[in-house]
PDB file of N, CA and C in Angstrom:
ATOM      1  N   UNK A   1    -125.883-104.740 116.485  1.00  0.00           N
ATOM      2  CA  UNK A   1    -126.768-104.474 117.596  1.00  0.00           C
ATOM      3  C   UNK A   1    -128.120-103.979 117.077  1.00  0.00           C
ATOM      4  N   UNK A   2    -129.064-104.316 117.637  1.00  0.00           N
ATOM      5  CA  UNK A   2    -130.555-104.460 117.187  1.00  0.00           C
ATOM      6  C   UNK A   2    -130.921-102.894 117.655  1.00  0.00           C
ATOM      7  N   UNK A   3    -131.516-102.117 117.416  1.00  0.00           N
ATOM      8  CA  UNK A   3    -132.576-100.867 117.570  1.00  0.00           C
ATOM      9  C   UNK A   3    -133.681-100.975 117.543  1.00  0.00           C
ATOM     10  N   UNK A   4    -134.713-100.538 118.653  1.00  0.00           N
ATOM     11  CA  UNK A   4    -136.150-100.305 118.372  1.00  0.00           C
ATOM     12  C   UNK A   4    -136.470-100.093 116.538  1.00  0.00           C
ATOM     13  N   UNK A   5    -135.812 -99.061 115.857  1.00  0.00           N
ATOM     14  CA  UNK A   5    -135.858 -98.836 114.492  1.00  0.00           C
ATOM     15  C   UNK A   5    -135.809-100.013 113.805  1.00  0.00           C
ATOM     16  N   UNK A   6    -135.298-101.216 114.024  1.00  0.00           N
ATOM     17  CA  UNK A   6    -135.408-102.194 113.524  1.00  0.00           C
ATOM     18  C   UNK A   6    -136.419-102.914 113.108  1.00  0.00           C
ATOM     19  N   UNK A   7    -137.072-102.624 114.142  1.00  0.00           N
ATOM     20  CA  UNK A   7    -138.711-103.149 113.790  1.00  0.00           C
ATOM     21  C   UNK A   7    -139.482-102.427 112.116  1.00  0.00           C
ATOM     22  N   UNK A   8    -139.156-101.913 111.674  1.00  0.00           N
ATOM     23  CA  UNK A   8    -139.535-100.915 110.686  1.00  0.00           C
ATOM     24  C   UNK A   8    -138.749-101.609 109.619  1.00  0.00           C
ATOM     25  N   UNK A   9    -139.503-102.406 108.623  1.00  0.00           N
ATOM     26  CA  UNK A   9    -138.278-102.851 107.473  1.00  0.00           C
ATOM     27  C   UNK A   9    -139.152-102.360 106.183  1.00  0.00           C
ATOM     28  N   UNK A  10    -138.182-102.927 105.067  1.00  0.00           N
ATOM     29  CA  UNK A  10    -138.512-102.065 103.806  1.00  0.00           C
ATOM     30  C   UNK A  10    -139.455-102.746 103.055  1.00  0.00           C
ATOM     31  N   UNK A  11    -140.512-101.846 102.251  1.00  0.00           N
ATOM     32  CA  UNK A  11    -141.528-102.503 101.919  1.00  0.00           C
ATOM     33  C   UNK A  11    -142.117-100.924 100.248  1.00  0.00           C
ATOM     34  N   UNK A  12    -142.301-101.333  99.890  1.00  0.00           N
ATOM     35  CA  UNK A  12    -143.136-100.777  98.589  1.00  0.00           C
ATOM     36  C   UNK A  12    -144.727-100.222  99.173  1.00  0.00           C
ATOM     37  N   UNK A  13    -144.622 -99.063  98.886  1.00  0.00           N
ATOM     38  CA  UNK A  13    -146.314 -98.670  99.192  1.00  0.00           C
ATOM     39  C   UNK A  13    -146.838 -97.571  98.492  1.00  0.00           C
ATOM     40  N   UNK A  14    -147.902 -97.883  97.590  1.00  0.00           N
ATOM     41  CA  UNK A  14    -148.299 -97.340  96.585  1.00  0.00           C
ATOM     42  C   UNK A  14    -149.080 -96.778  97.477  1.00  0.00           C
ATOM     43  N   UNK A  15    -148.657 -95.347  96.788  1.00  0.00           N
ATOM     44  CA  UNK A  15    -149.290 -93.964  97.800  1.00  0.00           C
ATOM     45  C   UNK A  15    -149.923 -93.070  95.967  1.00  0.00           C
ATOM     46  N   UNK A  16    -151.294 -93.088  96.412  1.00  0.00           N
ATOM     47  CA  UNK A  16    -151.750 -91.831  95.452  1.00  0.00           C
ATOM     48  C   UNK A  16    -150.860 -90.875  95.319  1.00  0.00           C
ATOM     49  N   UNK A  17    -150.397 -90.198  94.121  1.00  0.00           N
ATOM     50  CA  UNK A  17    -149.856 -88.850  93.456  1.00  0.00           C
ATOM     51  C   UNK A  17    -148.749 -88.820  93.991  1.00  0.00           C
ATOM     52  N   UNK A  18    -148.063 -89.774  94.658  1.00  0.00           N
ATOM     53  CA  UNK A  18    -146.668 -89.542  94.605  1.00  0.00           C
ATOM     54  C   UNK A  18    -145.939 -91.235  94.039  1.00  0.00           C
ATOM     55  N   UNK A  19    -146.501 -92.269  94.061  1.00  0.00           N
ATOM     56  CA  UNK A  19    -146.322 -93.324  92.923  1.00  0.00           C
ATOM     57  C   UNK A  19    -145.933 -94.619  94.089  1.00  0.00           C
ATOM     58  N   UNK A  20    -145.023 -95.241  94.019  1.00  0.00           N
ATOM     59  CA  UNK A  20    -144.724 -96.563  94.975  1.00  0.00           C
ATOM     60  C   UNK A  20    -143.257 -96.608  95.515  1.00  0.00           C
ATOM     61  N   UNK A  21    -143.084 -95.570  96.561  1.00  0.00           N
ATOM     62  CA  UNK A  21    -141.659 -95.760  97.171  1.00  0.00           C
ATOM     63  C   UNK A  21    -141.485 -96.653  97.791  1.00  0.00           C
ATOM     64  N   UNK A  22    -140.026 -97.188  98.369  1.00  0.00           N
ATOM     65  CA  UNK A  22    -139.925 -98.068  99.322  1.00  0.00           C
ATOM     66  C   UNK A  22    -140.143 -97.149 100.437  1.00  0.00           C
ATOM     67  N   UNK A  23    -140.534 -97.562 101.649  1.00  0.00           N
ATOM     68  CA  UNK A  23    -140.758 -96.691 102.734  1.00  0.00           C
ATOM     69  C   UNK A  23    -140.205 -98.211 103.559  1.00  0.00           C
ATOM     70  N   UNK A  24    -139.880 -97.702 105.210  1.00  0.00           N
ATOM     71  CA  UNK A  24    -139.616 -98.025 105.956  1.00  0.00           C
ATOM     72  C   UNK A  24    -141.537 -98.731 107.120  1.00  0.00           C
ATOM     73  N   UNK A  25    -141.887 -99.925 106.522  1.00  0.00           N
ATOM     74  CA  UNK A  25    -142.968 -99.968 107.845  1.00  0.00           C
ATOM     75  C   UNK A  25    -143.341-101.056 108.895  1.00  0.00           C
ATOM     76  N   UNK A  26    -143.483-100.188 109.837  1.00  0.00           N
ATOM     77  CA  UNK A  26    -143.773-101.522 111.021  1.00  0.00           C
ATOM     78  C   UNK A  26    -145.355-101.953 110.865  1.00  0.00           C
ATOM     79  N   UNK A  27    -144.950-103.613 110.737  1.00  0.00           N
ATOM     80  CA  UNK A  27    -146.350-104.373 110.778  1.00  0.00           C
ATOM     81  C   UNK A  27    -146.723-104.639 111.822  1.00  0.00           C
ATOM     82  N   UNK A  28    -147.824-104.116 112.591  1.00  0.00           N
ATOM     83  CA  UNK A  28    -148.074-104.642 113.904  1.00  0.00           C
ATOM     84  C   UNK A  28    -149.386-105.948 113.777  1.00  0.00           C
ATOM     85  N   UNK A  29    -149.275-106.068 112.002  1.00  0.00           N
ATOM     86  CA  UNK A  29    -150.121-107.299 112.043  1.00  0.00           C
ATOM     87  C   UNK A  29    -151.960-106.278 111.783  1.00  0.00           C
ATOM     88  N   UNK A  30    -152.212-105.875 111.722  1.00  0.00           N
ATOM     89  CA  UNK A  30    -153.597-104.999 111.770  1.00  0.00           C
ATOM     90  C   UNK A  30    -153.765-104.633 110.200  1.00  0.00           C
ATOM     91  N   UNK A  31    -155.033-105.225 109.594  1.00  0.00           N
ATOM     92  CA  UNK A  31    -155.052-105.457 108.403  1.00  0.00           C
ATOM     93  C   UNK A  31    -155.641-103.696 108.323  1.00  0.00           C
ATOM     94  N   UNK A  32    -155.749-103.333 108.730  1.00  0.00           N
ATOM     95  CA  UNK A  32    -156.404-101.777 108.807  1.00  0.00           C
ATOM     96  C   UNK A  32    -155.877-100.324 108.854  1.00  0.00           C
ATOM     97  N   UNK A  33    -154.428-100.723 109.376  1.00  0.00           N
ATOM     98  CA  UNK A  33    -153.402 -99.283 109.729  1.00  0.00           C
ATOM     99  C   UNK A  33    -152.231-100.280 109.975  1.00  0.00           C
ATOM    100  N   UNK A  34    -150.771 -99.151 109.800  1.00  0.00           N
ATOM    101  CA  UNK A  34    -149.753 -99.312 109.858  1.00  0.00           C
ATOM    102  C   UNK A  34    -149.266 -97.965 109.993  1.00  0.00           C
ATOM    103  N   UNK A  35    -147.703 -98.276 110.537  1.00  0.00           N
ATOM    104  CA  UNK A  35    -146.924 -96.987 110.460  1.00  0.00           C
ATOM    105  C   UNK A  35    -146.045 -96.985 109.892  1.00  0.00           C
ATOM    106  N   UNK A  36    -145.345 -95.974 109.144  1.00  0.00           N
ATOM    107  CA  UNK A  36    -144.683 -95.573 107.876  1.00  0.00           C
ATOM    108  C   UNK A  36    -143.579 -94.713 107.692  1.00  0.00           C
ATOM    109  N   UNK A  37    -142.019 -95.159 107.720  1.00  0.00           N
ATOM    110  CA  UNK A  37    -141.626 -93.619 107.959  1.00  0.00           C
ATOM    111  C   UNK A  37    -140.621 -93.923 106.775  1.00  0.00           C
ATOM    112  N   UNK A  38    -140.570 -93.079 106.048  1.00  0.00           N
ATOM    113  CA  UNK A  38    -139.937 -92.434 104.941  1.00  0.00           C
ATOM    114  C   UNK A  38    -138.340 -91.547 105.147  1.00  0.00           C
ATOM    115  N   UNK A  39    -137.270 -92.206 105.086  1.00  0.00           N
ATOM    116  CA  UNK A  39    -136.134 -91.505 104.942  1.00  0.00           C
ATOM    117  C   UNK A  39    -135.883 -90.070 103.890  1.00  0.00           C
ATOM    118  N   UNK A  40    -136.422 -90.708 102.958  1.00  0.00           N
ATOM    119  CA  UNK A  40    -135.943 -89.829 101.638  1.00  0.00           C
ATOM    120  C   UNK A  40    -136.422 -88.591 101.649  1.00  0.00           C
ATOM    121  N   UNK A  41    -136.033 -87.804 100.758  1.00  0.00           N
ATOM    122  CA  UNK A  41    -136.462 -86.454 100.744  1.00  0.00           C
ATOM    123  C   UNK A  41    -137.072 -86.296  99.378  1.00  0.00           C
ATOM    124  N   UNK A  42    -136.994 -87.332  98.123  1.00  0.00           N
ATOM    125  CA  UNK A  42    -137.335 -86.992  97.477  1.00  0.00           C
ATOM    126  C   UNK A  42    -139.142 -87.271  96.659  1.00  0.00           C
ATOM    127  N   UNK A  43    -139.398 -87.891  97.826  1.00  0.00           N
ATOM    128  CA  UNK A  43    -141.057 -87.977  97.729  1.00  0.00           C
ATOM    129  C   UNK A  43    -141.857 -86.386  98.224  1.00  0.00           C
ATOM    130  N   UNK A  44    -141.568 -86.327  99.631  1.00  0.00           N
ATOM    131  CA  UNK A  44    -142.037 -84.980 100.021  1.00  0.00           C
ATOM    132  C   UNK A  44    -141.101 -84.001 100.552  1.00  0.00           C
ATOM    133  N   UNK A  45    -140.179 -83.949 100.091  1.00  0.00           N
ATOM    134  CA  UNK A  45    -139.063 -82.719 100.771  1.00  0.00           C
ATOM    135  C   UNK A  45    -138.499 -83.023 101.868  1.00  0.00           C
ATOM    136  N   UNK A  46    -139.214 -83.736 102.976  1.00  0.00           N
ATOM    137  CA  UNK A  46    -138.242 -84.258 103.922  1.00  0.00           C
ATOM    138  C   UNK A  46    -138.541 -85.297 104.543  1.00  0.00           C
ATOM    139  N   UNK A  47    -137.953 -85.722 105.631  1.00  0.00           N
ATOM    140  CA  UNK A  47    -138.181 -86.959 105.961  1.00  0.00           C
ATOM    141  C   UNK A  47    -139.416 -86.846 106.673  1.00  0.00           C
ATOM    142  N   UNK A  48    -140.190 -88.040 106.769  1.00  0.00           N
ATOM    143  CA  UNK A  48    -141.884 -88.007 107.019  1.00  0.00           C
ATOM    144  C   UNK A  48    -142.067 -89.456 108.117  1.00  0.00           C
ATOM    145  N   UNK A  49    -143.108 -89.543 108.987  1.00  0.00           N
ATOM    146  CA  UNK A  49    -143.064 -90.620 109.449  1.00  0.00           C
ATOM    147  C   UNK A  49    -145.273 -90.453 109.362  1.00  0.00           C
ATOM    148  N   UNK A  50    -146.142 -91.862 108.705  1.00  0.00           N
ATOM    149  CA  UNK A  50    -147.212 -91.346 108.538  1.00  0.00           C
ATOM    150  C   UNK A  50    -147.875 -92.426 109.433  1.00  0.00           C
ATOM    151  N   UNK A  51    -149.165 -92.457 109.822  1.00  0.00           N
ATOM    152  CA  UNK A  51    -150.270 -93.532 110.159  1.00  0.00           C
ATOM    153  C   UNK A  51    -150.999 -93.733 108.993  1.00  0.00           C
ATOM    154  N   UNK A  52    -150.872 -94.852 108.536  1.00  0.00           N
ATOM    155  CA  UNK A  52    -151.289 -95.369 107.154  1.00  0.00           C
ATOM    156  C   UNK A  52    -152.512 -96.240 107.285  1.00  0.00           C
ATOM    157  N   UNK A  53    -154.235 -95.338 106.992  1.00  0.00           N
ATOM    158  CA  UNK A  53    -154.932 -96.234 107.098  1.00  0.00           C
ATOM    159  C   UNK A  53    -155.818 -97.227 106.322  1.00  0.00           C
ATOM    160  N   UNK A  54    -155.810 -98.328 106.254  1.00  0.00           N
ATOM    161  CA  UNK A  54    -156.479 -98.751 105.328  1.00  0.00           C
ATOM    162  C   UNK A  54    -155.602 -99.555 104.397  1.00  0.00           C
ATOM    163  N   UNK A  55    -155.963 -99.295 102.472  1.00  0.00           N
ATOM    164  CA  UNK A  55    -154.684 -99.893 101.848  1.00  0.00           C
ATOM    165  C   UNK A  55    -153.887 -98.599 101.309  1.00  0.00           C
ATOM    166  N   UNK A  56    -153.688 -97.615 101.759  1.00  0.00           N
ATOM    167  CA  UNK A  56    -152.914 -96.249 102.496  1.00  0.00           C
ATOM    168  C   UNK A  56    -154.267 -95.362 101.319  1.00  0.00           C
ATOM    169  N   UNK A  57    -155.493 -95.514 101.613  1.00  0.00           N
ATOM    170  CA  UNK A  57    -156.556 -94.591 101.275  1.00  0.00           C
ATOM    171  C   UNK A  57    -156.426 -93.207 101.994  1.00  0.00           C
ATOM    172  N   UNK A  58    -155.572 -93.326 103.299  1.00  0.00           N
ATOM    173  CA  UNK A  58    -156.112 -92.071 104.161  1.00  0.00           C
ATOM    174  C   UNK A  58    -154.766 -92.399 104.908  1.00  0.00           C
ATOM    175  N   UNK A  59    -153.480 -91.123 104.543  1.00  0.00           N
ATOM    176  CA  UNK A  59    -152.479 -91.117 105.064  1.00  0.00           C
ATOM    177  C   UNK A  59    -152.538 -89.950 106.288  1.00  0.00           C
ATOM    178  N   UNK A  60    -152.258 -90.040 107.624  1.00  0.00           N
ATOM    179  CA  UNK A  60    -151.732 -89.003 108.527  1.00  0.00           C
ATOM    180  C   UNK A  60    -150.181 -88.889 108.482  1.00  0.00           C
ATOM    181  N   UNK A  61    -149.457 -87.949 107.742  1.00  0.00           N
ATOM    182  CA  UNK A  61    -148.445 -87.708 107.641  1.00  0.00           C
ATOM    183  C   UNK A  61    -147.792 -86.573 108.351  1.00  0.00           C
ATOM    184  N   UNK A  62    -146.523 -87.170 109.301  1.00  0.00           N
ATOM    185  CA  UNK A  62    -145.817 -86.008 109.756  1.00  0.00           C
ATOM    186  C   UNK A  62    -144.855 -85.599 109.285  1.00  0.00           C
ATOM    187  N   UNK A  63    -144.216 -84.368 109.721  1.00  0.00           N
ATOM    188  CA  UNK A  63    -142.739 -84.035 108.741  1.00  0.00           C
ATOM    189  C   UNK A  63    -141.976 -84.471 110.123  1.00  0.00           C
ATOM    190  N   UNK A  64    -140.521 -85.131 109.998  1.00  0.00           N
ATOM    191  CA  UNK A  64    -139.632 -85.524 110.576  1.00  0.00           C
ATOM    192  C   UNK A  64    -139.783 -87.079 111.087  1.00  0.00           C
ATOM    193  N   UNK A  65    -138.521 -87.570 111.886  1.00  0.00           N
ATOM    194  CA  UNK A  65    -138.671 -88.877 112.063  1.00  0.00           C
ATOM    195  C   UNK A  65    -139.426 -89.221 113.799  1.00  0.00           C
ATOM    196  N   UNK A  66    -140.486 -89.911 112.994  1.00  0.00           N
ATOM    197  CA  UNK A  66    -141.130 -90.362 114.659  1.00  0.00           C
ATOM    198  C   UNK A  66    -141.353 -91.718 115.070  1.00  0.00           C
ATOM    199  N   UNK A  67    -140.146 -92.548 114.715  1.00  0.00           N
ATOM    200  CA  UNK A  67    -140.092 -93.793 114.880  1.00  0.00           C
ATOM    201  C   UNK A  67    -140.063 -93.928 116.177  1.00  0.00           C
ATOM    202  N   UNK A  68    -139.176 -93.497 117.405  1.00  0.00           N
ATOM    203  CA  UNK A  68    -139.127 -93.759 118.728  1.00  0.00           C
ATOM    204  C   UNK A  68    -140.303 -93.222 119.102  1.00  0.00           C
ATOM    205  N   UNK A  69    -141.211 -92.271 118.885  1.00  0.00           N
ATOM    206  CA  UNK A  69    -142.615 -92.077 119.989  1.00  0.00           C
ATOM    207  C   UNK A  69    -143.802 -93.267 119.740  1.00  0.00           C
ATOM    208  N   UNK A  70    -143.723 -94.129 118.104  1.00  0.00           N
ATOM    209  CA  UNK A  70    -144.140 -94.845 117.532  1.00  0.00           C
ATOM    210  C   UNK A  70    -144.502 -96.334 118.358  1.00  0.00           C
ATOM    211  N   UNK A  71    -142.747 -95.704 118.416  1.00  0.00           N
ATOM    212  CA  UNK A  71    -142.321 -97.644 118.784  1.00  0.00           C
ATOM    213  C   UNK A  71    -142.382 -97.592 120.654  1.00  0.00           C
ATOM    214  N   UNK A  72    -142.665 -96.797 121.369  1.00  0.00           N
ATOM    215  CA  UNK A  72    -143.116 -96.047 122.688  1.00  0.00           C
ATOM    216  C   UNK A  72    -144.306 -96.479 123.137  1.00  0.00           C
ATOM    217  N   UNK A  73    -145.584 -96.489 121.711  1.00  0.00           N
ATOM    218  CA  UNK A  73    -147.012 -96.356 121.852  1.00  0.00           C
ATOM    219  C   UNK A  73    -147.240 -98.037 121.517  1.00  0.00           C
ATOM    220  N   UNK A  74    -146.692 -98.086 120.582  1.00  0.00           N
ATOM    221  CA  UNK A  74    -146.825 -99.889 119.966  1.00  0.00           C
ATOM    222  C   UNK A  74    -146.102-100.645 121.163  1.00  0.00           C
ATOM    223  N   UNK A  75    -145.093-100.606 121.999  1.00  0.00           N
ATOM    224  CA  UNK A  75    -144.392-101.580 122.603  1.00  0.00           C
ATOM    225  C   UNK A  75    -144.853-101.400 124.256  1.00  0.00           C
ATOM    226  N   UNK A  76    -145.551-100.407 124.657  1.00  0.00           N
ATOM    227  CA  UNK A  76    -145.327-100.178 126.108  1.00  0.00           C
ATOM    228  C   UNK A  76    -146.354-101.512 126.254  1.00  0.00           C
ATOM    229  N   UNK A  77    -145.963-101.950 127.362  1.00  0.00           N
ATOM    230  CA  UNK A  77    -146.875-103.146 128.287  1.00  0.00           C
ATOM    231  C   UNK A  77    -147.993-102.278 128.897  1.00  0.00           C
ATOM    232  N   UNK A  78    -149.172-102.282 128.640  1.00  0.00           N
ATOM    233  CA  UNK A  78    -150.106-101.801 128.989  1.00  0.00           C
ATOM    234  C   UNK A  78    -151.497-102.671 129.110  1.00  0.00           C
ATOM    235  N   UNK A  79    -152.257-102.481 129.606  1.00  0.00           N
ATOM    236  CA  UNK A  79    -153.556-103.463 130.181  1.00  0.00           C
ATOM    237  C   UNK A  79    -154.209-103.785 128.887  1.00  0.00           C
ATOM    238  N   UNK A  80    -154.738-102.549 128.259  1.00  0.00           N
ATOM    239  CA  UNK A  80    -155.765-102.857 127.040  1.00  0.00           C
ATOM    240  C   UNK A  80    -154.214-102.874 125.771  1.00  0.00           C
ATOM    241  N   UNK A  81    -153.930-103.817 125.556  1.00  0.00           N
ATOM    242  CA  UNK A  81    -153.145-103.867 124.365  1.00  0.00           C
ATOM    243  C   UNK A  81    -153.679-104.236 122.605  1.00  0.00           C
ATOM    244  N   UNK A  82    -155.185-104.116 122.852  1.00  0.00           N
ATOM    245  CA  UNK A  82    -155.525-104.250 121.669  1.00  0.00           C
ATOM    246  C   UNK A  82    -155.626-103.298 120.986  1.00  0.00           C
ATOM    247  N   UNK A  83    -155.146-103.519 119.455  1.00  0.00           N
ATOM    248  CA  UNK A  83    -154.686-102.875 118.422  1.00  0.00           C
ATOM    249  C   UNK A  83    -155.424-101.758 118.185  1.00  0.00           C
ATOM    250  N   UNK A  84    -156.735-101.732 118.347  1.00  0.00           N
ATOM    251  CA  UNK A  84    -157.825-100.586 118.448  1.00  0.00           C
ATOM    252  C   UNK A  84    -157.451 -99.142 119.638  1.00  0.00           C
ATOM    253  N   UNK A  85    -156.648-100.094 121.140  1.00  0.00           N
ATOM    254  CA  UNK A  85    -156.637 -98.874 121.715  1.00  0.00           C
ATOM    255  C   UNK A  85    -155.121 -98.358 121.249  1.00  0.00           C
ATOM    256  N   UNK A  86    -154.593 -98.996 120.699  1.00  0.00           N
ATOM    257  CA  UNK A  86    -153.011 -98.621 120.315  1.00  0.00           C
ATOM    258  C   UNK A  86    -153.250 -97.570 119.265  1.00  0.00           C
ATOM    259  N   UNK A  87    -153.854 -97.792 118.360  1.00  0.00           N
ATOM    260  CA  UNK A  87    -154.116 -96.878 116.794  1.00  0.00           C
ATOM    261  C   UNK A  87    -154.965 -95.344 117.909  1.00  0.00           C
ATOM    262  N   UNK A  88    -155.886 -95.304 118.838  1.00  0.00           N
ATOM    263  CA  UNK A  88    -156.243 -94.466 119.789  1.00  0.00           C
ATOM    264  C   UNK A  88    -155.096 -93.700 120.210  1.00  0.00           C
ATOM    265  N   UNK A  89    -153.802 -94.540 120.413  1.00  0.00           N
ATOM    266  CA  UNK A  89    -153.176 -93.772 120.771  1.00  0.00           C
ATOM    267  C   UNK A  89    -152.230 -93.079 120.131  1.00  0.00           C
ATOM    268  N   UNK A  90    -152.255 -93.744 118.995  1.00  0.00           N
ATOM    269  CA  UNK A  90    -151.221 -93.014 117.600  1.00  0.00           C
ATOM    270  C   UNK A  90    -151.922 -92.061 117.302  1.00  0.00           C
ATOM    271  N   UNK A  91    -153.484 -91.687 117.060  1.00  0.00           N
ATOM    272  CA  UNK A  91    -154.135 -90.929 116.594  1.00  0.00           C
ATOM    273  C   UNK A  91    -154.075 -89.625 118.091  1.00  0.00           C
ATOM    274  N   UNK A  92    -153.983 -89.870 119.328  1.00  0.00           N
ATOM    275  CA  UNK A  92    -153.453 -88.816 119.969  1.00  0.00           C
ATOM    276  C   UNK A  92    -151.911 -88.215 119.913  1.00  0.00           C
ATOM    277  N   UNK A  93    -151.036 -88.775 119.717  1.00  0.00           N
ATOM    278  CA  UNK A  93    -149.621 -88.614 118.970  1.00  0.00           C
ATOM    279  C   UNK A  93    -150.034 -88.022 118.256  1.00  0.00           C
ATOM    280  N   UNK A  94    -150.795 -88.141 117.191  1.00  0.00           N
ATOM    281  CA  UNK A  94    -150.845 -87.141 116.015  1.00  0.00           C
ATOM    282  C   UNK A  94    -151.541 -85.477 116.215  1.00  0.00           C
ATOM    283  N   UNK A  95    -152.393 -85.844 117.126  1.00  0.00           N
ATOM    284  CA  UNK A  95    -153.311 -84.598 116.960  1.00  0.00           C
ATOM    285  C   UNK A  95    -152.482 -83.728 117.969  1.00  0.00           C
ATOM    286  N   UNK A  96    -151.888 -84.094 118.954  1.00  0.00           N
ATOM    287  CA  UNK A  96    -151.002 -83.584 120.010  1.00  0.00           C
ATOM    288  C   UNK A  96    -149.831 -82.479 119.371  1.00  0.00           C
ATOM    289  N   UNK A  97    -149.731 -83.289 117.983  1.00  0.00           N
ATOM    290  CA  UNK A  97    -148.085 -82.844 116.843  1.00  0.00           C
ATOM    291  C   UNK A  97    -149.222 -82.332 115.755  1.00  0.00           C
ATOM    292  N   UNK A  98    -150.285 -82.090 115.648  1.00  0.00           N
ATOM    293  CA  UNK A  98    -150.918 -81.191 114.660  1.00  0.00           C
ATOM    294  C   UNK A  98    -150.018 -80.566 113.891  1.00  0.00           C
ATOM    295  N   UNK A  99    -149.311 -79.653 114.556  1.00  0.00           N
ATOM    296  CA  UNK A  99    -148.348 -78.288 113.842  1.00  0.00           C
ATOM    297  C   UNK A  99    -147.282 -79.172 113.177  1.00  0.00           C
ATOM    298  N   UNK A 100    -147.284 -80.576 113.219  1.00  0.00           N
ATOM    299  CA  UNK A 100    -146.001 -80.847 112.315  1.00  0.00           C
ATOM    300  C   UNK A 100    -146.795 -82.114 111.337  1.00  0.00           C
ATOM    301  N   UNK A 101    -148.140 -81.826 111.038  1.00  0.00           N
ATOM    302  CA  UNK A 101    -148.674 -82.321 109.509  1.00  0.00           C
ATOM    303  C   UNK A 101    -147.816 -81.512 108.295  1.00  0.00           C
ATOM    304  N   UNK A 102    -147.454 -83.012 107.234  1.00  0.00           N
ATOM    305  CA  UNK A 102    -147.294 -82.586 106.196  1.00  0.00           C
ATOM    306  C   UNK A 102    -148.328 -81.755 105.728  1.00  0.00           C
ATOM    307  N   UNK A 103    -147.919 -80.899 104.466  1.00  0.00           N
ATOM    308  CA  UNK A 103    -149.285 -80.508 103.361  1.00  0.00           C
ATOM    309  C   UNK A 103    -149.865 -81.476 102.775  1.00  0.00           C
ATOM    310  N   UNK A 104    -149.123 -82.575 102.115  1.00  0.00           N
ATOM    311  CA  UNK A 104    -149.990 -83.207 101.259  1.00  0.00           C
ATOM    312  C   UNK A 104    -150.475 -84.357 102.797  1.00  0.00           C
ATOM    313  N   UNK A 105    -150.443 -84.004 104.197  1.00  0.00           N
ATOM    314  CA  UNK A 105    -150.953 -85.188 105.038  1.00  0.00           C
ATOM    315  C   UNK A 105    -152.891 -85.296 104.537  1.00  0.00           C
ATOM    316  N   UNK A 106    -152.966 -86.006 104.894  1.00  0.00           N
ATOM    317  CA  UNK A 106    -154.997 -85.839 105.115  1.00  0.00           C
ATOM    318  C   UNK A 106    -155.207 -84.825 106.454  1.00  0.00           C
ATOM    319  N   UNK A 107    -156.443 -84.220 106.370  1.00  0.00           N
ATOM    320  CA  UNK A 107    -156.645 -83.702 107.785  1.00  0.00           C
ATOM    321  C   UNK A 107    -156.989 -84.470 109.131  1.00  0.00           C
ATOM    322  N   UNK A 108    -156.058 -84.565 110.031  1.00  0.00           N
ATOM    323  CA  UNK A 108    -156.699 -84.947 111.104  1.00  0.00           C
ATOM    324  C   UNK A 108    -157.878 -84.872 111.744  1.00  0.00           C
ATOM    325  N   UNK A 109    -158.603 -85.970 112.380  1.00  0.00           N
ATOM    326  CA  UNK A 109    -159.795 -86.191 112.901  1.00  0.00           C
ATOM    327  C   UNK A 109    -160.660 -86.318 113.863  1.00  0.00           C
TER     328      UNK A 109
END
């Protein structure tokens, strides 16, 4: 049986100072950002879910798993569905969950 989580498959992503894990990410196709969520514990201590922008130059990283609010913001049927107002709305997800940035996240903006 299929899961929203499904959408999220495994992929290699060379992340500055911590080297090239496999991470878990959904492509929504946007050569510019993606989202990223990390099972393991042994990159940053716990499990992480990030907004990855760019070719991951500028990570927003959270601590815990936020695949379902993710896949909430990416899937709802909504009027403006372009990718610009979607990443708008990941970037309010994030600032909303401020208090649950990693340390090594970038600062929110």
């Amino acid at each position: 049986m299929k899961t929203q989580n499904d959408k999220f498959k495994s992929q290699h992503i060379d992340i500055p100072g911590v080297g090239n894990p496999i991470n878990r990410v959904r492509d929504d196709k946007s050569p510019h950002w993606f989202i990223s969520y990390s099972p393991s514990l042994a990159d940053y201590g716990t499990i992480t879910t990030a907004l990855v922008l760019g070719q991951s130059e500028y990570m927003l990283i959270l601590c815990g798993d936020h695949r379902k609010e993710f896949n909430e913001i990416l899937d709802s049927p909504m009027d403006m569905k372009t990718l610009k107002y979607k990443l708008e709305l990941c970037l309010d997800y994030i600032r909303e969950n401020k208090n649950l940035l990693h340390k090594y996240s970038n600062p929110i903006f």
